[in-house]
Protein backbone atom coordinates (compact mmCIF):
# COMPACT_ATOMS: atom_id res chain seq x y z
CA UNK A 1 168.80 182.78 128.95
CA UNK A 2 166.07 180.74 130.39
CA UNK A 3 166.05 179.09 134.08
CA UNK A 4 163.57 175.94 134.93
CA UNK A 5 163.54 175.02 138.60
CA UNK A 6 162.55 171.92 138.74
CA UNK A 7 163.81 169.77 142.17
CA UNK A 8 165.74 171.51 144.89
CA UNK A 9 162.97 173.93 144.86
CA UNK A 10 161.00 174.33 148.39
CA UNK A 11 162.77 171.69 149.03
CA UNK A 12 166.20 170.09 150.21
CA UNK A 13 166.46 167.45 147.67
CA UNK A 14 166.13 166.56 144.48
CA UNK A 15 168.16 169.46 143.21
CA UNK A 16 167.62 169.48 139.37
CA UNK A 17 167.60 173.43 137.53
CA UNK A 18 167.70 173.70 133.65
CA UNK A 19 169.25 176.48 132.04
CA UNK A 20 168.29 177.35 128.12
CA UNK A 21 171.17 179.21 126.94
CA UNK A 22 172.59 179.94 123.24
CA UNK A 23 170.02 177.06 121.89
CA UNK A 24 171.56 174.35 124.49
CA UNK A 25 169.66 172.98 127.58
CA UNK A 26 172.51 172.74 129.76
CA UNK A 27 171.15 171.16 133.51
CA UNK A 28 172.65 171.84 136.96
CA UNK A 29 172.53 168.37 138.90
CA UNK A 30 170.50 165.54 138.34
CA UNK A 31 169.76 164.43 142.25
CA UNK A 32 167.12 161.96 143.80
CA UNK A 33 164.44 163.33 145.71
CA UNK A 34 164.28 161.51 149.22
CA UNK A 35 161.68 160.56 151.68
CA UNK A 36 158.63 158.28 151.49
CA UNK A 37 159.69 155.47 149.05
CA UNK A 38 156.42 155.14 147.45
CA UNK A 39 156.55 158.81 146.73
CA UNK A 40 160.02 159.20 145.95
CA UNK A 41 160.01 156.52 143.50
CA UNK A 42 157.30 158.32 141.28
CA UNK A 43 159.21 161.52 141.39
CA UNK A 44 162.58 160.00 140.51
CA UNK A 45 161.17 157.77 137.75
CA UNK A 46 159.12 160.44 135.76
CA UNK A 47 161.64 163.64 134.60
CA UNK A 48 159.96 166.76 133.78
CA UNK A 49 162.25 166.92 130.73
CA UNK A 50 163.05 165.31 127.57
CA UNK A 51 166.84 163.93 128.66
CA UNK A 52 167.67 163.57 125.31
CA UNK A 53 167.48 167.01 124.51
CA UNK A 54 169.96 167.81 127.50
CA UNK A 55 173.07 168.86 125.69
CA UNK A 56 175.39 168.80 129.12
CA UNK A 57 175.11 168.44 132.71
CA UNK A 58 177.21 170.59 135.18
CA UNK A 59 177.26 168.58 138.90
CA UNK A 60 178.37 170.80 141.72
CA UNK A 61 179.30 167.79 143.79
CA UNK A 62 178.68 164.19 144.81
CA UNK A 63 175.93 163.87 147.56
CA UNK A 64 172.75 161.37 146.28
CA UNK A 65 170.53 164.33 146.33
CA UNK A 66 172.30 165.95 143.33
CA UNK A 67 174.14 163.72 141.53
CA UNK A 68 171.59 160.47 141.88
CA UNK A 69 169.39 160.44 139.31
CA UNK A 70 172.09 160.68 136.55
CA UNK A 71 172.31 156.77 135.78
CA UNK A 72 168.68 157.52 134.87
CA UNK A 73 169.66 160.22 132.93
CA UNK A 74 171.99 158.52 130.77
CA UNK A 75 169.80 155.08 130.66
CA UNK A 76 166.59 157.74 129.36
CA UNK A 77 168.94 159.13 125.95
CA UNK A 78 171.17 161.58 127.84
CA UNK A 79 174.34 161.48 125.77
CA UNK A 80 175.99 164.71 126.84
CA UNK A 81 179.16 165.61 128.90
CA UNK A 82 179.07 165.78 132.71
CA UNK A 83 181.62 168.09 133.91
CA UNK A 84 182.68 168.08 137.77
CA UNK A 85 185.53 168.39 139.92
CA UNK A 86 188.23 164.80 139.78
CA UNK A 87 187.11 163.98 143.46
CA UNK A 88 183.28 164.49 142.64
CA UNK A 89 183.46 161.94 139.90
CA UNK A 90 185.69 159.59 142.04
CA UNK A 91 182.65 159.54 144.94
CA UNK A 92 179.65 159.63 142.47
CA UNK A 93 181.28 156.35 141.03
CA UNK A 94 181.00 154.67 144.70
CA UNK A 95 177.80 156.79 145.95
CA UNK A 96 175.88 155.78 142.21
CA UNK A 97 177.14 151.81 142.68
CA UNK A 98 175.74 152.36 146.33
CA UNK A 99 172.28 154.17 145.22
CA UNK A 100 171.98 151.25 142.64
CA UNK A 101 172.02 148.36 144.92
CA UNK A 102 169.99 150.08 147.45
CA UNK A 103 167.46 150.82 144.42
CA UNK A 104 167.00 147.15 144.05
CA UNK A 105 166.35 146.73 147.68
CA UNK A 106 163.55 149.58 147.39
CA UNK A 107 161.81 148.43 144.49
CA UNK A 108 162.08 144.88 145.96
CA UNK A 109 160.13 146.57 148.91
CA UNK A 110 157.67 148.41 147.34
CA UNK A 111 156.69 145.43 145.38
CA UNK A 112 156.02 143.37 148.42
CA UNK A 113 153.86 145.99 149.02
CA UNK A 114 152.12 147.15 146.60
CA UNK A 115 151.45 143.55 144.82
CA UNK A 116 151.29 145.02 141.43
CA UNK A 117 150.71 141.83 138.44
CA UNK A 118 153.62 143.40 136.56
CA UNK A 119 156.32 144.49 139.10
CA UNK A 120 158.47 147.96 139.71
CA UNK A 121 161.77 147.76 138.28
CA UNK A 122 165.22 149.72 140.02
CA UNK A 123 165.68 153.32 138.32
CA UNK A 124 169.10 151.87 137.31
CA UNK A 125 171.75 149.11 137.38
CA UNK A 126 175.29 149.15 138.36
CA UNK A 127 176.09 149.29 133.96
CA UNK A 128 174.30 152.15 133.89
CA UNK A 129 176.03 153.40 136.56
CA UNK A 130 179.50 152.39 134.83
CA UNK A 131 177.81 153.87 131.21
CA UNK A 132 177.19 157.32 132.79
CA UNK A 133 180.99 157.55 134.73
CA UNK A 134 182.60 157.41 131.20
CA UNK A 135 180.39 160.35 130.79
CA UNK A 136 182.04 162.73 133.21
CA UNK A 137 184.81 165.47 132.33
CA UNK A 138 187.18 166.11 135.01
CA UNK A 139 187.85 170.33 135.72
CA UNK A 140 190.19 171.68 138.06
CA UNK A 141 189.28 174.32 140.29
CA UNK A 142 189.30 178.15 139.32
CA UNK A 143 190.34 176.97 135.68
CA UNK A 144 187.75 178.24 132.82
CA UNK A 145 186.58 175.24 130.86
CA UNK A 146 184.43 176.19 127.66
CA UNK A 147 181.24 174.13 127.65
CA UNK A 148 180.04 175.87 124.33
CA UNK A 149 180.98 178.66 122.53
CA UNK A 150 179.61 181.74 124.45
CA UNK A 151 179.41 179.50 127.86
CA UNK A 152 182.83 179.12 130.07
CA UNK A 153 182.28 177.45 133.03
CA UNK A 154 184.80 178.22 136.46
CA UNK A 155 184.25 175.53 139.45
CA UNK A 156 185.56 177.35 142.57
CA UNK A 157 185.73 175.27 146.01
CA UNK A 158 182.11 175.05 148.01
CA UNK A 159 183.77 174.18 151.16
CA UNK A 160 180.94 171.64 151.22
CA UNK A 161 182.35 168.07 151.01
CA UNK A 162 185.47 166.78 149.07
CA UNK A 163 185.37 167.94 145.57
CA UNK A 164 182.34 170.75 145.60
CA UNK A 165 181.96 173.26 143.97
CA UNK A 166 180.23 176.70 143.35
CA UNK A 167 179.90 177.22 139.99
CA UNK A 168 180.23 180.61 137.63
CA UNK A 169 179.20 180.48 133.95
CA UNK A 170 180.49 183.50 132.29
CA UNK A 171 178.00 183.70 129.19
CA UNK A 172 177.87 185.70 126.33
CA UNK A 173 174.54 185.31 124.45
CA UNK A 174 173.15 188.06 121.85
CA UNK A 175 176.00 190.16 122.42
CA UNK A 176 174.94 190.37 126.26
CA UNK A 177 177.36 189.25 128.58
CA UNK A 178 176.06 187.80 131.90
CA UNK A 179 177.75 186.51 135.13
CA UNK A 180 175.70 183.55 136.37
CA UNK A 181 176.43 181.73 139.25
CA UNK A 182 175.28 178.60 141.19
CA UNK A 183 176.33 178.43 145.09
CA UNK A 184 175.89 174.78 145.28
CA UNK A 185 175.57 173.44 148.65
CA UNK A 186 177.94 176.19 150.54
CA UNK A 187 180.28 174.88 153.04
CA UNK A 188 181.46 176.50 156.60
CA UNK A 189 184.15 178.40 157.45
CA UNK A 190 187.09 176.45 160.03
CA UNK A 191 185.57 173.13 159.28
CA UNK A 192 188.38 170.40 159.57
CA UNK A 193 189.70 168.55 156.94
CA UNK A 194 188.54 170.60 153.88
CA UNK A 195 189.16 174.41 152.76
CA UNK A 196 186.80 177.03 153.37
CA UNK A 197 184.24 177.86 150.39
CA UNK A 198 185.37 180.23 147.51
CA UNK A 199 182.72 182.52 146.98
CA UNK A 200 181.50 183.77 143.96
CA UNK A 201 181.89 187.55 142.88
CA UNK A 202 180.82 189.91 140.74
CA UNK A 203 177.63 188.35 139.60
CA UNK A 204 174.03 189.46 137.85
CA UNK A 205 172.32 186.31 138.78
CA UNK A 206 172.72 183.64 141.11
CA UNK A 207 171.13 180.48 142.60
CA UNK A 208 172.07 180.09 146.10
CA UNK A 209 170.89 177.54 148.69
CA UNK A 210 168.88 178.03 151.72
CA UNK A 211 169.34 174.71 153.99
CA UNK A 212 170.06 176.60 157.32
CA UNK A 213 168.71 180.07 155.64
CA UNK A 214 167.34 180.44 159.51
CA UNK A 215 169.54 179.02 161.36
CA UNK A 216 172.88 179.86 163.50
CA UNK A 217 175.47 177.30 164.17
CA UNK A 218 177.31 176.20 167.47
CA UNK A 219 180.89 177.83 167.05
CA UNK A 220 183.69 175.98 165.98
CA UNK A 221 185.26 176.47 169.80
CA UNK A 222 182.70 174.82 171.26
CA UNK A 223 182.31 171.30 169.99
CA UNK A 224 185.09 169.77 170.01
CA UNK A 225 184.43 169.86 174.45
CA UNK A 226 180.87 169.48 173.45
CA UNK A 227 181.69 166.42 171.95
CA UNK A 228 184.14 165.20 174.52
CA UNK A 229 181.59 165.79 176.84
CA UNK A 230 179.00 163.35 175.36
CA UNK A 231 181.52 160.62 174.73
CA UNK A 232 182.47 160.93 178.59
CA UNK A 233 178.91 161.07 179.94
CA UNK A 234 177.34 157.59 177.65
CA UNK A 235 181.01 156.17 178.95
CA UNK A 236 180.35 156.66 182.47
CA UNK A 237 176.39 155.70 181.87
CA UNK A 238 177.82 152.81 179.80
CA UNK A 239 175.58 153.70 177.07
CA UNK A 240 175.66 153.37 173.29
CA UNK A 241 176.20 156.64 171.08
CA UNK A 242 174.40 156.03 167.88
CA UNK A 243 175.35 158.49 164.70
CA UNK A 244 173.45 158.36 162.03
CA UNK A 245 175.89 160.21 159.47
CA UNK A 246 176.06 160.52 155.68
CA UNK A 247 178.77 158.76 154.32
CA UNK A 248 180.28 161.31 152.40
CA UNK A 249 181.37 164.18 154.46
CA UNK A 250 179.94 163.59 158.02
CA UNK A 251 181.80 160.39 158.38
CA UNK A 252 184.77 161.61 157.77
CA UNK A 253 184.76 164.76 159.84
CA UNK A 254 183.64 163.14 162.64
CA UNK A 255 186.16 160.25 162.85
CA UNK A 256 188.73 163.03 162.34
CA UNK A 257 187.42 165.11 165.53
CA UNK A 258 187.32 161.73 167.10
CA UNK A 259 190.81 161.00 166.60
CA UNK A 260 192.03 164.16 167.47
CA UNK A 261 190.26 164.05 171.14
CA UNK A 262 191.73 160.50 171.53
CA UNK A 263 195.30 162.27 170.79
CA UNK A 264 194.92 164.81 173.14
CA UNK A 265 193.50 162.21 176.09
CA UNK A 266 190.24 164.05 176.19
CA UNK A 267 188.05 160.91 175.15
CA UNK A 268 188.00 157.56 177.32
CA UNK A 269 189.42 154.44 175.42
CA UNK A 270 185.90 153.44 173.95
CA UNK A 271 185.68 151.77 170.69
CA UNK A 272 184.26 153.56 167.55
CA UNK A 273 182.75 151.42 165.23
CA UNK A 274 182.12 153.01 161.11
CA UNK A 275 179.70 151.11 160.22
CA UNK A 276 179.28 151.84 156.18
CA UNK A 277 180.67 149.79 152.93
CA UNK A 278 179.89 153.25 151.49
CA UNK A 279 181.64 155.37 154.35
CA UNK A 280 184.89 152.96 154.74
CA UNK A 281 185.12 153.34 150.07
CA UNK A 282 184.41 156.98 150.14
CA UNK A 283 186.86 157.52 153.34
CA UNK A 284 189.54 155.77 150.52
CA UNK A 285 188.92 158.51 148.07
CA UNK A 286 189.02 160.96 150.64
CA UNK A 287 192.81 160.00 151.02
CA UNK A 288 193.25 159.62 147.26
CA UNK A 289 192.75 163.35 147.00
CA UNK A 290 195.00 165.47 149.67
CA UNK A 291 195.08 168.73 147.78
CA UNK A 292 191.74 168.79 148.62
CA UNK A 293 193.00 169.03 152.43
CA UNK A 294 193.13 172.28 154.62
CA UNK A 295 196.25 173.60 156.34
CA UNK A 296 195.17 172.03 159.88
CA UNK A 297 194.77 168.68 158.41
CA UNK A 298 198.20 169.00 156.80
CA UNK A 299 200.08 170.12 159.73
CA UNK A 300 198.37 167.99 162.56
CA UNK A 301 198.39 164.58 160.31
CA UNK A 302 199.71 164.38 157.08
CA UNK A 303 203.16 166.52 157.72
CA UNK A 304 204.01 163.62 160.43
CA UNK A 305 202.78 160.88 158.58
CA UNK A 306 199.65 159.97 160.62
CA UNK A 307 196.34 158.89 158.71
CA UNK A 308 193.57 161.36 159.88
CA UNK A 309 191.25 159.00 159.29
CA UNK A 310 191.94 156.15 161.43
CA UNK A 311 193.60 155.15 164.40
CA UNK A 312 193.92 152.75 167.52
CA UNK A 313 190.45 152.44 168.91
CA UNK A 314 188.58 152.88 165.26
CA UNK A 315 187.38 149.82 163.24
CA UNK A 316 185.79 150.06 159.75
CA UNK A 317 183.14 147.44 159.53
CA UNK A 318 182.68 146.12 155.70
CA UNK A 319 180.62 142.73 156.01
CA UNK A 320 177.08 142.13 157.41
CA UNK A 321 178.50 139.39 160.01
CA UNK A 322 180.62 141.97 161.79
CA UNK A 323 177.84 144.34 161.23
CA UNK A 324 175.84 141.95 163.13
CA UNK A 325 178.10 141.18 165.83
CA UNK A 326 177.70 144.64 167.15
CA UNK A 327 174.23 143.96 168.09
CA UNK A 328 175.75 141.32 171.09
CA UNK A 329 178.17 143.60 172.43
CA UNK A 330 177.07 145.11 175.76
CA UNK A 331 179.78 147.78 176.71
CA UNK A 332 179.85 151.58 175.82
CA UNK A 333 180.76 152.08 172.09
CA UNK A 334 180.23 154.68 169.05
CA UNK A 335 178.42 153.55 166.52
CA UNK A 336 178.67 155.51 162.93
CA UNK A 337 176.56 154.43 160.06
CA UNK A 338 174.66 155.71 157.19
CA UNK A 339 172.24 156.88 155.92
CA UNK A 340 171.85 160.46 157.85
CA UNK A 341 168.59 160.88 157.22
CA UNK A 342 167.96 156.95 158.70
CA UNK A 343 166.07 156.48 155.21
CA UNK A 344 168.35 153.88 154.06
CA UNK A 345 171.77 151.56 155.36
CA UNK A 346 172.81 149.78 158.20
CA UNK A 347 172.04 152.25 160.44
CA UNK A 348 167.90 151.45 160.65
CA UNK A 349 169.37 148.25 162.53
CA UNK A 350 171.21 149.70 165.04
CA UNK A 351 168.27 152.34 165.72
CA UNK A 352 166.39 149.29 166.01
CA UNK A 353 168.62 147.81 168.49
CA UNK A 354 169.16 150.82 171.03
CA UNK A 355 166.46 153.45 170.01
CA UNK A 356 164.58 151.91 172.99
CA UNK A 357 167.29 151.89 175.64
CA UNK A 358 167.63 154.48 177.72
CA UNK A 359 171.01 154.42 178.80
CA UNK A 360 171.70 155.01 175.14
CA UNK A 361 172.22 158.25 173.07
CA UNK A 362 171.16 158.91 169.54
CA UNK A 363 173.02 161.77 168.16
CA UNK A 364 172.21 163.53 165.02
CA UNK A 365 175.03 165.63 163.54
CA UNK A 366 173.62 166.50 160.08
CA UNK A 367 169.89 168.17 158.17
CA UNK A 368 166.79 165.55 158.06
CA UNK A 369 164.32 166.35 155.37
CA UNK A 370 160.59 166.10 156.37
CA UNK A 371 159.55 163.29 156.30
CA UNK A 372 162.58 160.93 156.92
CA UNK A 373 163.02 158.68 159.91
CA UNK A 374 165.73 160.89 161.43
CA UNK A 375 163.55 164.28 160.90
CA UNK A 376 160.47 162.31 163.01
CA UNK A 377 163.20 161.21 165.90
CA UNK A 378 164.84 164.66 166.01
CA UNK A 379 161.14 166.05 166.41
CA UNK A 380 160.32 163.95 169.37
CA UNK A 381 157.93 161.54 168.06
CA UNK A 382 157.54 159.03 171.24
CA UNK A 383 156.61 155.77 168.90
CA UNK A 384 158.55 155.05 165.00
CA UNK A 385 158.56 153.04 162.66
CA UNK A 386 161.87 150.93 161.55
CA UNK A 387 161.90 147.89 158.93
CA UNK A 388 157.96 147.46 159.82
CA UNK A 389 158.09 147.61 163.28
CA UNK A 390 157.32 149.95 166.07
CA UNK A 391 159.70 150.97 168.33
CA UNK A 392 159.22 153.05 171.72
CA UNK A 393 162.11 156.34 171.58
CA UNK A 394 163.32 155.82 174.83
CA UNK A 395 167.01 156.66 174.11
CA UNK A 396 168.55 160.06 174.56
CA UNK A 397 168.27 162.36 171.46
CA UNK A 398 170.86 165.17 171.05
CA UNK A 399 171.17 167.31 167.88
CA UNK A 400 174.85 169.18 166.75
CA UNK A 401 174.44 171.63 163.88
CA UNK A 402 178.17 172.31 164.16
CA UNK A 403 179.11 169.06 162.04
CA UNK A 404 176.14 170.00 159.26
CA UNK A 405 178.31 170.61 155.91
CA UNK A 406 175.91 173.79 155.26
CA UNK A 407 176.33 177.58 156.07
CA UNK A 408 173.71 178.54 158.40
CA UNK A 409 172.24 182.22 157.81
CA UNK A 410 175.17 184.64 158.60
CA UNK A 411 176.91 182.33 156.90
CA UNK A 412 174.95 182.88 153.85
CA UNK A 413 174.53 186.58 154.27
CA UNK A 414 177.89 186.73 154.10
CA UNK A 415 178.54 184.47 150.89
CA UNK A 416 176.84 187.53 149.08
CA UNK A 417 178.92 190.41 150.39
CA UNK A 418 181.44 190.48 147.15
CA UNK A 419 178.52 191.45 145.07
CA UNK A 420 177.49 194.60 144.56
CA UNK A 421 173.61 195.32 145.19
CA UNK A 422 173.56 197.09 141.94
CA UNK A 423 174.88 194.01 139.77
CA UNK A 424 173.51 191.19 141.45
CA UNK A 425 169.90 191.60 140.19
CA UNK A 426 168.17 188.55 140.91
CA UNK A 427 168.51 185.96 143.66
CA UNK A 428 166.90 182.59 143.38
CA UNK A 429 167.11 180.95 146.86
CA UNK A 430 166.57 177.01 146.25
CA UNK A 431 167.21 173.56 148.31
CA UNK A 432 165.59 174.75 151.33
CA UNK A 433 162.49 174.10 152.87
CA UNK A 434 160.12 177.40 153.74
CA UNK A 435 160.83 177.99 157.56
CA UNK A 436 164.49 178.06 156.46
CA UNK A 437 164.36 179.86 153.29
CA UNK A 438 161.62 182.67 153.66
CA UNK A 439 163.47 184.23 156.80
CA UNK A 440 166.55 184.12 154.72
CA UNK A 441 164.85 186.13 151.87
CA UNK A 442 164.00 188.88 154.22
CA UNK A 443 167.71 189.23 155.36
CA UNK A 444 168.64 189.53 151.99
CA UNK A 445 166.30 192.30 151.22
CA UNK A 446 167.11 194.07 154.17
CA UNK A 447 170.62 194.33 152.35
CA UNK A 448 169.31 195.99 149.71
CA UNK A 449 168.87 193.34 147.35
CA UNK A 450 166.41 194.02 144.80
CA UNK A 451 164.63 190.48 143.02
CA UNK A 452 164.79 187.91 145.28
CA UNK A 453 162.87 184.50 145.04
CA UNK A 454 162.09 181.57 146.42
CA UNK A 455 160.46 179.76 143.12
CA UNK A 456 158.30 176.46 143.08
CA UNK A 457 158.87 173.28 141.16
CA UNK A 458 158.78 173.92 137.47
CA UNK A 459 158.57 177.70 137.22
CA UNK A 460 160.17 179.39 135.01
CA UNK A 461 162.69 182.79 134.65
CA UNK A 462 163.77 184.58 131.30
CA UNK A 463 166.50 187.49 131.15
């Protein structure tokens, strides 16, 4: 068995590792790498791989930064099968229609720019997005599916967002048998909506992420008043509270802690505006798929009927008109809208509308990779740059952890504690920036954990 890091490694996006295993080339994820556009768009466009020799592709779930890049996949000779969870192939048909259109924007950008005689062209078009969902292969959860002889394949529940997935390939290769396993993005424990994460046991090798590998989260306890607390303050102010959220997970969870502070009278009557095509379509799947749900979500909404994803003083907005019209309004609102990492989406408008009020808040509830608009804001930079012009950060800025969709380090520590020191021989830590995932290594040695590694973009591992 051979592993190839390739994206994901030293760094939180991208994610893209290629295992060599009985003769087939069998890749975990295919996801963009995000940040500066003219960078990004090299990176994305030139794989380090042959995708026609890519037998199959094994997605752990549907966020851009590992499942993006597979219409590019398929449109470069991939022909394989790409096996994921039912509600990770139900999002990565919106998300990849979303990443498509906004591709066409980019490259429509970066060609203004650049002024090249022959112009960029998008990575991919909606067909190819529609030519690479026929590709995908439904599996249910904790249910061995053989992806070739001597390779079974068991998806157990991330905890992450809807549909993800840690992943164990039980392999038998040479007469050797090997448990191999691939975290994912691991979830929390007590989040609403979805279950907690499934961890993988028993294993000899294992890729694990490192997002928050230095990190501790707020408690669970805490932010729900944290929250209320926020929305009652900007009220009072009669500020705006701008989230920039990803529209797959984030979104969701917060309109759901939202709703459930409105029940319980804890929350003014302000409106709460979502304002995402992609977040209002993914929030549809989201209730296409309730055995996904966790026990609170069943007995506080769904046993009585109530839809935890909307209610009296929440409005989806779906065209740019009424997108607009929130620029005009005057009195205290909430304002969700994607991208979270304000690289993308309707939210660079609103930032540009109320970054430079003061009586406004900008809260960030989610990771920013270096780089991004959101990481620059969170970091206190006094002057930014939105849609080509420079804006003064005059606004509040307030940062939750609690509603990030990763495990922060005890978190992590603990994801490893059903495997034996003396099995588990090697630990790759991947998607995870250095401050994050170097502190995280130490921890792990400390528990007596032999091999542990933090590899760089195209190394390479043989066992």
């Amino acid at each position: 068995m051979k592993i190839q890091f390739i994206g994901g490694a030293r760094t939180v996006t991208g994610s893209q590792h290629l295992l060599t295993i009985n003769g087939k080339k069998i890749l975990l994820e295919c996801g963009f790498f995000q940040g500066r556009r003219n960078e990004t768009y090299e990176k994305n466009k030139n794989f380090k791989f042959d995708p026609k020799e890519i037998d199959a592709l094994i997605l752990s779930h549907a966020h851009i930064d590992h499942s993006g890049n597979i219409p590019h996949l398929v449109k470069d000779g991939f022909n394989g099968p790409i096996y994921a969870t039912s509600a990770t192939g139900d999002l990565c048909k919106i998300m990849l229609e979303d990443s498509a259109y906004l591709q066409q924007r980019d490259i429509e950008w970066l060609n203004k720019k650049k002024k090249k005689r022959i112009p960029e062209e998008p990575l991919y078009s909606i067909e190819d997005v529609e030519d690479a969902i026929q590709k995908f292969v439904a599996v249910e959860y904790n249910t061995g599916t053989e992806i070739f002889p001597g390779i079974v394949a068991y998806f157990q529940d991330a905890g992450h967002i809807l549909g993800s997935a840690g992943i164990l390939l039980e392999i038998e290769e040479e007469r050797k048998k090997l448990r191999f396993g691939f975290s994912g993005d691991v979830g929390r424990h007590e989040t609403p909506i979805i279950r907690d994460p499934d961890y993988l046991r028993d294993l000899d090798v294992l890729i694990m992420e490192s997002t928050y590998g230095n990190r501790l989260h707020t408690h669970s306890d805490e932010v729900e008043e944290e929250v209320a607390k926020v929305v009652r303050e900007m009220f009072d102010r009669k500020g705006k509270i701008i989230i920039p959220a990803f529209a797959v997970g984030r979104t969701q969870l917060l309109v759901y802690v939202l709703h459930k502070l409105f029940d319980q009278n804890r929350i003014p009557e302000i409106p709460i505006y979502v304002d995402s095509p992609l977040a209002v379509n993914a929030t549809k799947v989201f209730k296409d798929h309730p055995e996904c749900f966790d026990r609170e979500t069943n007995r506080i909404f769904l046993e009585s009927g109530d839809d935890p994803f909307g209610f009296g003083r929440l409005k989806y907005i779906t065209t740019v008109d009424q997108s607009k019209e929130l620029n005009d309004m005057k009195e205290p609102m909430i304002i969700i809208s994607a991208s979270g990492m304000a690289e993308g989406g309707r939210i660079l408008h609103h930032l540009a509308n109320n970054i430079g009020n003061p009586k406004n808040l900008i809260l960030f509830v989610g990771y920013a990779a270096e780089q991004t608009l959101a990481r620059k804001i969170m970091d206190g930079i006094e002057k930014v740059n939105i849609l080509g012009e420079e804006y003064s950060v005059k606004a509040q800025i307030k940062t939750m952890d609690y509603f990030s969709g990763h495990a922060d380090q005890k978190e992590l520590i603990e994801y490893l504690r059903l495997n034996p020191t003396k099995k588990l021989k090697n630990i790759f830590l991947v998607h995870g920036e250095e401050d994050q995932a170097l502190p995280l290594k130490v921890k792990i040695l400390q528990k007596g954990y032999k091999n542990v590694d933090f590899p760089i973009s195209e190394e390479k591992f043989v066992f």
